[in-house]
Protein backbone atom coordinates (compact mmCIF):
# COMPACT_ATOMS: atom_id res chain seq x y z
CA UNK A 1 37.01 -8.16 -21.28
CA UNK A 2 37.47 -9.24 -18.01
CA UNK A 3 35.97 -11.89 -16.33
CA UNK A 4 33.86 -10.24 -14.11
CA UNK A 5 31.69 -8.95 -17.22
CA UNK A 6 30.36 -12.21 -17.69
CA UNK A 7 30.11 -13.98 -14.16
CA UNK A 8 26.40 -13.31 -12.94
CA UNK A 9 27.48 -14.29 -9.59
CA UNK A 10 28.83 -11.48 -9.02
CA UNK A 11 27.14 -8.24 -8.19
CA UNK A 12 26.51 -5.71 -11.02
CA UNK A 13 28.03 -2.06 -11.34
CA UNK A 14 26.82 -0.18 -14.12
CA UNK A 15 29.78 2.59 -15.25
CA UNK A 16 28.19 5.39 -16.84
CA UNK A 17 31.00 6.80 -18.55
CA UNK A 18 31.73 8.66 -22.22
CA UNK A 19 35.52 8.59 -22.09
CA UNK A 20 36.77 5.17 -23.40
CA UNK A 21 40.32 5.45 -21.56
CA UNK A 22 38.55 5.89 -18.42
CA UNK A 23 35.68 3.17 -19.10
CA UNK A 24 38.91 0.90 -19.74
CA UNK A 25 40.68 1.35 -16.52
CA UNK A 26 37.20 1.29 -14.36
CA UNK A 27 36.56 -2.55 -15.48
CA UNK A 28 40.02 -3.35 -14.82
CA UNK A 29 39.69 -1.62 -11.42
CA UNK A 30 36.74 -3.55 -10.73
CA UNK A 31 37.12 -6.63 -11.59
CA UNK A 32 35.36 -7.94 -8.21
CA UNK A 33 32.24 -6.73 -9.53
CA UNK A 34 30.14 -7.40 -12.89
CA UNK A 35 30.90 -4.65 -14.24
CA UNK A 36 28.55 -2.87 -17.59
CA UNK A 37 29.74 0.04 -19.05
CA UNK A 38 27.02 2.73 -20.58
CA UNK A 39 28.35 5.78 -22.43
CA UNK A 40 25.24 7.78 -22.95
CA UNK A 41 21.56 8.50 -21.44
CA UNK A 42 20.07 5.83 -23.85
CA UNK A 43 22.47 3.14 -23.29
CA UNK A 44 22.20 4.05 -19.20
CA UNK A 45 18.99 3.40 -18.92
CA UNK A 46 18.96 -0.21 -21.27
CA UNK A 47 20.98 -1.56 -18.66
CA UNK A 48 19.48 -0.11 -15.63
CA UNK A 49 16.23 -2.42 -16.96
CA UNK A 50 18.18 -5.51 -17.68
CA UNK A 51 20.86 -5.42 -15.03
CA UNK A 52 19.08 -3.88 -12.21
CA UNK A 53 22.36 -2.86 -10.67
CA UNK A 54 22.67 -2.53 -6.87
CA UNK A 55 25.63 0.49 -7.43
CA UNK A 56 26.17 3.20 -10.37
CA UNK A 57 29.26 5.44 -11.14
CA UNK A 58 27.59 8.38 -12.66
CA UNK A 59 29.86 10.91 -14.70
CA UNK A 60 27.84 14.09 -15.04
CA UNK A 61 29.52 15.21 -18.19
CA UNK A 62 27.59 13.36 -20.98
CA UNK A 63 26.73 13.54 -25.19
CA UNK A 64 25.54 15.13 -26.69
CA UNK A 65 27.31 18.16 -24.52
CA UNK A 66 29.94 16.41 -22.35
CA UNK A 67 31.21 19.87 -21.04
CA UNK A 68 27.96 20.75 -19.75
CA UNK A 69 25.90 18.32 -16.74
CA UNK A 70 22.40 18.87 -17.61
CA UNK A 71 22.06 15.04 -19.38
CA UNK A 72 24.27 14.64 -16.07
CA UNK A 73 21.53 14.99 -14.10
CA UNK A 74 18.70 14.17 -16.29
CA UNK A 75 19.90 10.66 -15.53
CA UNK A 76 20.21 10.68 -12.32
CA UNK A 77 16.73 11.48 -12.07
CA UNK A 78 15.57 9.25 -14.54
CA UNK A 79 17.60 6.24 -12.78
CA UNK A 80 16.61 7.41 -9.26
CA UNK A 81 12.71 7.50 -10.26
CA UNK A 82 13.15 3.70 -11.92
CA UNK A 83 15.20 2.41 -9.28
CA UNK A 84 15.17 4.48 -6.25
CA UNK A 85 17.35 2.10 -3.82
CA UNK A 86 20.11 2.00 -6.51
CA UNK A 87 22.99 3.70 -4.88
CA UNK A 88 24.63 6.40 -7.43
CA UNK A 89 28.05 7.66 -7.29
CA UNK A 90 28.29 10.89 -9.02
CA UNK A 91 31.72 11.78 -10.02
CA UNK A 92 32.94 15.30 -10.92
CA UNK A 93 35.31 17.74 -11.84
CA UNK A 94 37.74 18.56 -9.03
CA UNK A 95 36.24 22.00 -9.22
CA UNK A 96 32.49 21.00 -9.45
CA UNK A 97 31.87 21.21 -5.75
CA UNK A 98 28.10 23.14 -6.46
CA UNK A 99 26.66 20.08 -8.84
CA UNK A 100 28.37 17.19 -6.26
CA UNK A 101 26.33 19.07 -3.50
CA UNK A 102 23.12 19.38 -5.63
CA UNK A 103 23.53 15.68 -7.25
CA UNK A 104 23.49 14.68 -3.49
CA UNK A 105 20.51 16.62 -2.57
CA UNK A 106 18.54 14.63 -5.27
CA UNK A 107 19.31 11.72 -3.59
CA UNK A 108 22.34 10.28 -5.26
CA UNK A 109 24.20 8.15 -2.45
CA UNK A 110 28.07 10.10 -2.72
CA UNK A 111 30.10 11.90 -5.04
CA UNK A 112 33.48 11.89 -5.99
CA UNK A 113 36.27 14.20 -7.71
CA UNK A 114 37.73 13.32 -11.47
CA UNK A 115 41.09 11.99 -12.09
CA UNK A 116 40.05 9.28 -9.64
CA UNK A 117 41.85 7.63 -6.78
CA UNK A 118 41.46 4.06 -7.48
CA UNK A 119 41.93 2.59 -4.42
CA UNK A 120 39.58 5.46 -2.79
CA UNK A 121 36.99 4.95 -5.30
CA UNK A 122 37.04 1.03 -4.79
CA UNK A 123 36.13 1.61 -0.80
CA UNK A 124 33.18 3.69 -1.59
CA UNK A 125 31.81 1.41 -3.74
CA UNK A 126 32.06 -1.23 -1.89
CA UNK A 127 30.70 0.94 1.36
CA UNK A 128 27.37 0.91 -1.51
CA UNK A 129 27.25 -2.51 -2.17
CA UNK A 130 27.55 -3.21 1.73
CA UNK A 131 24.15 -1.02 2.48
CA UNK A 132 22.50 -2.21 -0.42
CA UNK A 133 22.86 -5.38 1.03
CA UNK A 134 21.94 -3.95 4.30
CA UNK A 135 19.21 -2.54 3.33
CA UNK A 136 17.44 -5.35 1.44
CA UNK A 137 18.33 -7.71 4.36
CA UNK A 138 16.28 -4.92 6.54
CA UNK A 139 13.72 -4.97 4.39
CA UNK A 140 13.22 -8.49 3.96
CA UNK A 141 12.93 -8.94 8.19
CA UNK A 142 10.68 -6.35 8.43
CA UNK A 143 8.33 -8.19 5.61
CA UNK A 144 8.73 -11.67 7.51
CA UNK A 145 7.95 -9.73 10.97
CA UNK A 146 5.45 -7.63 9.52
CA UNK A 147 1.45 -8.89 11.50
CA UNK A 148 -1.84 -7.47 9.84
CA UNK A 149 -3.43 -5.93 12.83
CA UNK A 150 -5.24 -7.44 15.48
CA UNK A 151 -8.86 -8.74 14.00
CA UNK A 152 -7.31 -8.17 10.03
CA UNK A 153 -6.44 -10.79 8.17
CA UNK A 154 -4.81 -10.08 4.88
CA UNK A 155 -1.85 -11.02 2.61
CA UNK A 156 -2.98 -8.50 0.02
CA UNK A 157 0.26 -6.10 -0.02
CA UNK A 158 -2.46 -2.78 -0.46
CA UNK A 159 -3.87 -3.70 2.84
CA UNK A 160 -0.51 -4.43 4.54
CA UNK A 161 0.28 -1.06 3.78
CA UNK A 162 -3.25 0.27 4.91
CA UNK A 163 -2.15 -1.47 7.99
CA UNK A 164 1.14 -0.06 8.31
CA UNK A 165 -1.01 3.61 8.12
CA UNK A 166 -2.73 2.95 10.77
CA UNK A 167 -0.06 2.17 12.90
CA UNK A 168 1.60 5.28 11.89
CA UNK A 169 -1.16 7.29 12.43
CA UNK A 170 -2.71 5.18 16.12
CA UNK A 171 -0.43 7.68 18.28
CA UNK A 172 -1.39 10.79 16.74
CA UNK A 173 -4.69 12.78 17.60
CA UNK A 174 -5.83 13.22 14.17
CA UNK A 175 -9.25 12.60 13.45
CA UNK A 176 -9.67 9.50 10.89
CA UNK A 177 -11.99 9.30 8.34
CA UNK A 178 -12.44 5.52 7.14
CA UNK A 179 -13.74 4.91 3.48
CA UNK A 180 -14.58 1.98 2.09
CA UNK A 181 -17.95 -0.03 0.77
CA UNK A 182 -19.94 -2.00 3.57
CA UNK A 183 -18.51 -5.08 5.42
CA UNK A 184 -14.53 -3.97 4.28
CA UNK A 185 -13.40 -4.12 7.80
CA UNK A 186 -13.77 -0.61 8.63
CA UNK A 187 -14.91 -0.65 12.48
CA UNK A 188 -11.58 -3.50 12.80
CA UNK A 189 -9.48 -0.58 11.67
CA UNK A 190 -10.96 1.72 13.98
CA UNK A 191 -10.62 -0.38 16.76
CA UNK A 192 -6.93 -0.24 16.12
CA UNK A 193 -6.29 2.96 15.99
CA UNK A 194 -7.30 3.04 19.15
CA UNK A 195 -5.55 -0.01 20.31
CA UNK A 196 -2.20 1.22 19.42
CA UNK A 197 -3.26 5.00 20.46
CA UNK A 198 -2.19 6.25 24.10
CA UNK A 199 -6.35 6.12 24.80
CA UNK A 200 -5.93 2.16 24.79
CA UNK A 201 -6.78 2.07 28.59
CA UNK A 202 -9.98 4.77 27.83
CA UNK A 203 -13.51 3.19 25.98
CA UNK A 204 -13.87 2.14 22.38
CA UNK A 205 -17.54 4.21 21.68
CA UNK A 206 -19.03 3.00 18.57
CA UNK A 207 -22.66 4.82 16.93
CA UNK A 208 -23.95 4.24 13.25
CA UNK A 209 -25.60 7.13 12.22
CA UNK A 210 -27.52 5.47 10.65
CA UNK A 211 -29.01 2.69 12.58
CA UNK A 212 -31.19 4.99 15.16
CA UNK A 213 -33.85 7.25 14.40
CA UNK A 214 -33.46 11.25 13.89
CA UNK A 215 -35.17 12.08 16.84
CA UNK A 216 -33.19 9.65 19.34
CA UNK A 217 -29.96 10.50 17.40
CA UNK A 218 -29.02 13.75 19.19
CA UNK A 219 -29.73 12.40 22.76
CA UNK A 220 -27.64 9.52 21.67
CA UNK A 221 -24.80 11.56 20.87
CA UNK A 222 -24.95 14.24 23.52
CA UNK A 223 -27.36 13.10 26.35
CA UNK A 224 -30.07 14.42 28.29
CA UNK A 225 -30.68 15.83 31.54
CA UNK A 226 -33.79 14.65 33.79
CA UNK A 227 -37.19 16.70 32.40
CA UNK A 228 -35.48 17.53 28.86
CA UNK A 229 -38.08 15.98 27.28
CA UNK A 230 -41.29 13.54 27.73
CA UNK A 231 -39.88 9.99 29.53
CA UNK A 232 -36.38 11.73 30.14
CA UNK A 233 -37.01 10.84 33.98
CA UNK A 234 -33.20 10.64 34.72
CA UNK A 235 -29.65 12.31 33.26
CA UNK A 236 -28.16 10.38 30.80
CA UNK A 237 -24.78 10.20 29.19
CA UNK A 238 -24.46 10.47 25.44
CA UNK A 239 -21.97 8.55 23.49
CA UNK A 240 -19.62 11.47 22.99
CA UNK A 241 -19.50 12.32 26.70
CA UNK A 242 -18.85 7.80 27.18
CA UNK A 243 -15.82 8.38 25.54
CA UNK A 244 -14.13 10.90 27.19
CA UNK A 245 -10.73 10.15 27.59
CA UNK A 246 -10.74 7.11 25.01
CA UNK A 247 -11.57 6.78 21.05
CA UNK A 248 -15.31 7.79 19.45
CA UNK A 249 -16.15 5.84 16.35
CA UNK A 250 -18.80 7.31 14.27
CA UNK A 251 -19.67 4.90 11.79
CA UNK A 252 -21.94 5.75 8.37
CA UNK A 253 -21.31 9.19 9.39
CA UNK A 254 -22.41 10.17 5.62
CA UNK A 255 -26.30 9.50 6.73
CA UNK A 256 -25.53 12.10 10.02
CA UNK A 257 -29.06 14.48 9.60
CA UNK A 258 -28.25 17.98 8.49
CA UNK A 259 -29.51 19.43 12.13
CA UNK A 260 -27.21 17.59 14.09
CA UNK A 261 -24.15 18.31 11.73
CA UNK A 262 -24.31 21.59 12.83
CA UNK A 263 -23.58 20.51 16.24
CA UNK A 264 -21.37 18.11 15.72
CA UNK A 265 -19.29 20.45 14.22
CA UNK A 266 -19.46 22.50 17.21
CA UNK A 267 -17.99 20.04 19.28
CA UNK A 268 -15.29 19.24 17.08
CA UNK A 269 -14.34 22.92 16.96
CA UNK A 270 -14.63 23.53 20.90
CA UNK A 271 -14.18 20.24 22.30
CA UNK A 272 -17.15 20.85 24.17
CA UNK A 273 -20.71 19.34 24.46
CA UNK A 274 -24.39 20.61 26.33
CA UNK A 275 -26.89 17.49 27.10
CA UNK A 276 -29.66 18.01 25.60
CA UNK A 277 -31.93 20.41 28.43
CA UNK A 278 -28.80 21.65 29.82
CA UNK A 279 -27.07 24.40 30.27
CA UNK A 280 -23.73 23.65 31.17
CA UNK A 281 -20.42 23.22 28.79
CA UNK A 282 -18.71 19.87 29.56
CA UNK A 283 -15.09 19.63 28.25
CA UNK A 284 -14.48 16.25 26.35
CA UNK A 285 -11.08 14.53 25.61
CA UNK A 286 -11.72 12.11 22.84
CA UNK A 287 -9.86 10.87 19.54
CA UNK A 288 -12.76 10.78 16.66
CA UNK A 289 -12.71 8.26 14.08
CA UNK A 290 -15.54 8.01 11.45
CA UNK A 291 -16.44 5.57 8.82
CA UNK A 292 -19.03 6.11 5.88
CA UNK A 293 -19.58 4.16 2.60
CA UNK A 294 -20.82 7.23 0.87
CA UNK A 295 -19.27 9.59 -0.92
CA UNK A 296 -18.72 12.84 0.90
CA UNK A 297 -18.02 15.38 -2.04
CA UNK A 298 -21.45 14.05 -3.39
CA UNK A 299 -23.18 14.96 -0.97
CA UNK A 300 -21.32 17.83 -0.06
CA UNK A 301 -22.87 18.51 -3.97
CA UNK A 302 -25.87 17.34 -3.18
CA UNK A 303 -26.49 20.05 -0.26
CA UNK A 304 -26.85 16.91 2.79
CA UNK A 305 -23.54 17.15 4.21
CA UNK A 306 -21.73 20.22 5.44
CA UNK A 307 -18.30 21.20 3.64
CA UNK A 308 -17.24 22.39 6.97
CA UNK A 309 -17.93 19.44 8.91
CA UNK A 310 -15.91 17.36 5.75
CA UNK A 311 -12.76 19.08 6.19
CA UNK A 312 -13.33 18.83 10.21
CA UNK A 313 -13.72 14.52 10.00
CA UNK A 314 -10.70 13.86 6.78
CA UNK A 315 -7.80 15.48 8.50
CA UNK A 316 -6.37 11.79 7.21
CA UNK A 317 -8.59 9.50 4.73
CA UNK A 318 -7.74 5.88 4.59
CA UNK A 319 -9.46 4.13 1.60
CA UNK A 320 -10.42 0.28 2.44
CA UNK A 321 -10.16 -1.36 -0.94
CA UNK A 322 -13.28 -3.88 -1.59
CA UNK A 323 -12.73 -7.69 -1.13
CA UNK A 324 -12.27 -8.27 -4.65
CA UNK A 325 -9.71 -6.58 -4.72
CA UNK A 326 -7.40 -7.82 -1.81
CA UNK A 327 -5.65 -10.31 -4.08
CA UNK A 328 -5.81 -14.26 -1.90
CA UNK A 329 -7.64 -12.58 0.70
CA UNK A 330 -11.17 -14.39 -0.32
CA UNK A 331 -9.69 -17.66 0.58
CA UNK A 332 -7.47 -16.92 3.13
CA UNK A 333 -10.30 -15.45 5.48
CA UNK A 334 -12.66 -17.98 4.15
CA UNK A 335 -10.36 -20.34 5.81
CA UNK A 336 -10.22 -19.18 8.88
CA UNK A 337 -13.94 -18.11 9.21
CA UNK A 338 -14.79 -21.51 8.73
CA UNK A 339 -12.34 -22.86 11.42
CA UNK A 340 -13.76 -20.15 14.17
CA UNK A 341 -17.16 -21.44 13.34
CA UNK A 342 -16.55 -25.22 13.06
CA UNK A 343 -15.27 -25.00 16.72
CA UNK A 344 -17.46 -22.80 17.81
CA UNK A 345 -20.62 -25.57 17.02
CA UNK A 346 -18.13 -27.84 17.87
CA UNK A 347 -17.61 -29.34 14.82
CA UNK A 348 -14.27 -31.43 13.43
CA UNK A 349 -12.44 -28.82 11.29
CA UNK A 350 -13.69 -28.70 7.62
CA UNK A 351 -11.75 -28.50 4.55
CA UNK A 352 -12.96 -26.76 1.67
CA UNK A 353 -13.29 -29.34 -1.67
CA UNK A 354 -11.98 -27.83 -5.03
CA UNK A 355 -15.09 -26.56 -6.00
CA UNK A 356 -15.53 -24.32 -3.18
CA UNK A 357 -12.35 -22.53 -3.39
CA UNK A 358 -12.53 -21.83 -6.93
CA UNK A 359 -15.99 -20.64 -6.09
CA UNK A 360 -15.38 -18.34 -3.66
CA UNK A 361 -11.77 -16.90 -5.72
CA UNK A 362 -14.26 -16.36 -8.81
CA UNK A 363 -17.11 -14.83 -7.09
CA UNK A 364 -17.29 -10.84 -6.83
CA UNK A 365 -18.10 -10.64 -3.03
CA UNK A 366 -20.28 -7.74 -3.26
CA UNK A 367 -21.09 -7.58 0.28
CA UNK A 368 -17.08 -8.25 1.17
CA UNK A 369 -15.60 -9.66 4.12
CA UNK A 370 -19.10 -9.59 5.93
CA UNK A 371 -21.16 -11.57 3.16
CA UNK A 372 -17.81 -13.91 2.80
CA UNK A 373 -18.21 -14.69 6.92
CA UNK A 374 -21.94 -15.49 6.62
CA UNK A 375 -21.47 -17.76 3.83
CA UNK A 376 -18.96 -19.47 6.09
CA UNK A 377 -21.00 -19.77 8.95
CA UNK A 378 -23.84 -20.70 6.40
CA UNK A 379 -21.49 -23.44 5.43
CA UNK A 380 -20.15 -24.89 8.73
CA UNK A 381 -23.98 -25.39 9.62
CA UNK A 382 -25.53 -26.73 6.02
CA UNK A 383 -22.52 -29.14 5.36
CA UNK A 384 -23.36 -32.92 5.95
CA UNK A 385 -20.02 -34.41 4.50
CA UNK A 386 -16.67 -33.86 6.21
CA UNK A 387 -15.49 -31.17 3.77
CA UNK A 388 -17.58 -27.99 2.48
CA UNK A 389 -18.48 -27.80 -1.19
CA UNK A 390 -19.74 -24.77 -3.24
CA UNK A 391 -23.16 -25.55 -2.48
CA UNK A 392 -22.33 -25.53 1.36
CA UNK A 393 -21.24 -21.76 0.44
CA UNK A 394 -24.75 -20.75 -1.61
CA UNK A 395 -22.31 -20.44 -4.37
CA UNK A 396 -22.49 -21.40 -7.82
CA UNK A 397 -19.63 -23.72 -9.12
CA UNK A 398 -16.70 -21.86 -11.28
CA UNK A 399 -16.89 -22.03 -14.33
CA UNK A 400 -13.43 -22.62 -14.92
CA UNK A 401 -9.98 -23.37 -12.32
CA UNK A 402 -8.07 -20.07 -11.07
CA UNK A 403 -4.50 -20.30 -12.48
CA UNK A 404 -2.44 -21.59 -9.13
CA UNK A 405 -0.12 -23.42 -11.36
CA UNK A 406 2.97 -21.11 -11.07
CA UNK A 407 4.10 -21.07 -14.18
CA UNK A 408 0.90 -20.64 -15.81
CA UNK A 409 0.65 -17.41 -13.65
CA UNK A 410 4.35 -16.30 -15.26
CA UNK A 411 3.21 -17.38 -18.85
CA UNK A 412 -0.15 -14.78 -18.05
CA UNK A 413 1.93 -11.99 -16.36
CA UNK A 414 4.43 -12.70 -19.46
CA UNK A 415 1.88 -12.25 -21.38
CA UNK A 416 0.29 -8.88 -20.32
CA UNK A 417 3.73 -6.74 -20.15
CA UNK A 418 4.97 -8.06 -23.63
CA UNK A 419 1.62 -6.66 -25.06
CA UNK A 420 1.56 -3.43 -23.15
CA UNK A 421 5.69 -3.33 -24.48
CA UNK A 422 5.05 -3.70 -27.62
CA UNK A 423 2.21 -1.19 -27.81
CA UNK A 424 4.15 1.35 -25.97
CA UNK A 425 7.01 0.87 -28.59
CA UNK A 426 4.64 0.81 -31.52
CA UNK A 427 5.67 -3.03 -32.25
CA UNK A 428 9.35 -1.87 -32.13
CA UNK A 429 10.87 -5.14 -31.09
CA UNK A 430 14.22 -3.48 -30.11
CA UNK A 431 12.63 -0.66 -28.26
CA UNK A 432 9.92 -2.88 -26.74
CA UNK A 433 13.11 -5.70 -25.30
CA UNK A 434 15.51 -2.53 -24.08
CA UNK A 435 12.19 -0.98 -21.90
CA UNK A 436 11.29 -4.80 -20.84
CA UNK A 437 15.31 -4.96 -20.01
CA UNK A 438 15.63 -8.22 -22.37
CA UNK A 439 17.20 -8.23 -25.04
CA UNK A 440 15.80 -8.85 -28.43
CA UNK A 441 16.50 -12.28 -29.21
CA UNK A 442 14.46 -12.86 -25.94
CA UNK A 443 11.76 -11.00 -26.63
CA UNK A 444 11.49 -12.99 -29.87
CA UNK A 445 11.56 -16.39 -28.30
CA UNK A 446 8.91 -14.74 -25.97
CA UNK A 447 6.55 -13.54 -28.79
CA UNK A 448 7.32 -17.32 -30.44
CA UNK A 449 5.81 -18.95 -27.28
CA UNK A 450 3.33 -16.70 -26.06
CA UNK A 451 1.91 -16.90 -30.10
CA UNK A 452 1.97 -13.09 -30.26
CA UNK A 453 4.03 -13.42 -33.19
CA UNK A 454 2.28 -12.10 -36.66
């Protein structure tokens, strides 16, 4: 064996390969390169888990039928859907040109004829390793340049993403629907879709639905013109008609009354509104966004919201995910709440003492980010010392400390995906240590210290 197979310094290539000639000469070819050798589907994807190599020689032709390439390509799905930035080099028959093409369109990286040309070979997998590295480099700038948006603060990787929707989505003129429970953020993410939208230079409208009363609702939304109706003793804009040219945000739009869904739907369809007592159609340009805590299909079920007028607002749904949730984000924006408010009462800045943070990581934050920023401002007012305390929050001490300690967080972790291994694998200890990508000796010495031995 060469002594590539057993430096870890260097980068792994797994050689799926069945002939034993050829898996000979392809470690001796590259010895630059820790190289594994896997002569069958099973054996493949062992090493796929432990190794996680960057690169993979593929040979189609594989047991239990090496003349025909349906394991062939059973693996390269299998390895592209576990590791789908793993570059795979498919190589074929000289004649194979059909199943190189198709192998590519699956989303292998290149392909190459059988007898190989070593020294051709070598480049293109080293051309493999090059973009892997490439690409992980990429990835890992875009991470470290990668700001929540304006108003969001978050290091919860679901809402970075959420984020990175939105900005996708700002410079588009598809309507939004927002979903989330009350006080996730959800007017902060509409502002920013129209922030980053070409309307940033128009007006950010916001109406809840639900705030004003039925009968003020539709003059709200469309206007009135002088006379319409008792005390209407001049025209008046509604909020749609405010907007024109910029972003409308229709927030709780699940409590919208039945009679003015009708009309709201109307404008959506035509683009066009009539103030309420007139007669004339005025064309409106205006991105809608719209926000509810409710769900839709419910009511939809329930006969108080319009089918219609639900497939009109969710041309794209973005879920907020509740507080809880957002993993850190508690304490993070905790943090920061409490430094806005301390300055604005002019106030030295205030630490939080252990007892607060552990309070506000264990408790459930059922009224999310808003109920989290009026315990902070609570706290910047009711604290007397020079640090804020669970009591300065209105919380209730923890019962017990959040694990912080890092390696009692990779015992726990540890923990959790040797149990779900071994039930997946019936207690197989083998099978359980090849899907973990371990192998078995480590999976004992795992069970031994976790005391999930029996």
């Amino acid at each position: 064996m060469p002594r590539s197979a057993t430096n870890p310094a260097l980068p792994t290539l797994l050689i799926v390969e069945d002939d034993t000639g050829l898996q000979k000469q392809m470690r001796w070819a590259f010895d630059g390169y820790q190289v594994v050798v896997a002569g069958d589907r099973d054996s493949a994807i062992a090493a796929l888990r432990r190794h996680e190599p960057l690169v993979v020689t593929l040979d189609l032709g594989l047991p239990p039928d090496p003349d025909n390439t349906t394991e062939g390509f059973r693996i390269l799905e299998e390895i592209l859907a576990l590791a789908p930035l793993t570059k795979v080099i498919v190589l074929t028959g000289q004649s194979d040109h059909a199943n190189a093409l198709r192998a590519v369109r699956m989303g292998a990286y290149d392909f190459f004829a059988k007898p190989f040309d070593q020294d051709v070979l070598g480049l293109i997998v080293a051309r493999a390793f090059r973009l892997a590295d490439i690409e992980a480099e990429n990835r890992r700038l875009s991470a470290e340049r990668a700001e929540p948006l304006a108003g969001l603060i978050t290091n919860d990787p679901g809402m970075q993403a959420l984020c990175r929707q939105v900005e996708r989505l700002a410079p588009t003129s598809a309507t939004v629907l927002l979903a989330g429970d009350s006080g996730t953020g959800k007017e902060v993410l509409a502002r920013a879709l129209h922030q980053l939208s070409p309307r940033a230079e128009g007006r950010f409208v916001a109406i809840n639905c639900a705030a004003i009363p039925e009968n003020l609702l539709e003059s709200e939304l469309f206007g009135h013109e002088k006379g319409a109706f008792t005390g209407a003793i001049k025209q008046t804009h509604g909020k749609i008609e405010l907007a024109n040219g910029g972003t409308l945000f229709l927030d709780e739009i699940g409590d919208l009354p039945m009679a003015l869904q009708a009309k709201l739907l109307r404008f959506l369809q035509e683009r066009v509104i009539e103030r309420i007592g007139g007669r004339t159609e005025i064309p409106i340009d205006v991105r809608v966004v719209c926000a509810t805590h409710r769900n839709l299909k419910e009511r939809i079920a329930e006969e108080s919201f319009r089918e219609d007028l639900f497939y009109r607002l969710s041309e794209m749904v973005l879920t907020i995910p509740p507080l809880a949730a957002r993993v850190g984000d508690a304490t993070l924006l905790a943090h920061a709440f409490v430094a806005r408010f301390a300055a604005e009462n002019g106030r030295d800045p205030l630490p939080f003492r252990e007892d607060a943070l552990r309070a506000i990581e264990a408790h459930g934050w059922p009224g999310n980010v808003r109920e989290l920023e009026n315990a902070a401002r609570r706290a910047v007012i009711m604290a007397e010392g020079n640090a804020i305390t669970a009591e300065d929050l209105g919380l209730k001490p923890a019962d017990g400390a959040t694990l912080l300690n890092l390696r009692q967080a990779r015992e726990a972790a540890e923990r959790d995906a040797v149990l779900s291994a071994m039930a997946h694998c019936d207690d197989n200890v083998t099978q359980a240590a090849e899907l973990l990508g371990i192998s078995r000796p480590t999976l004992y010495d795992l069970l031994e210290r976790l005391g999930l031995r029996q």
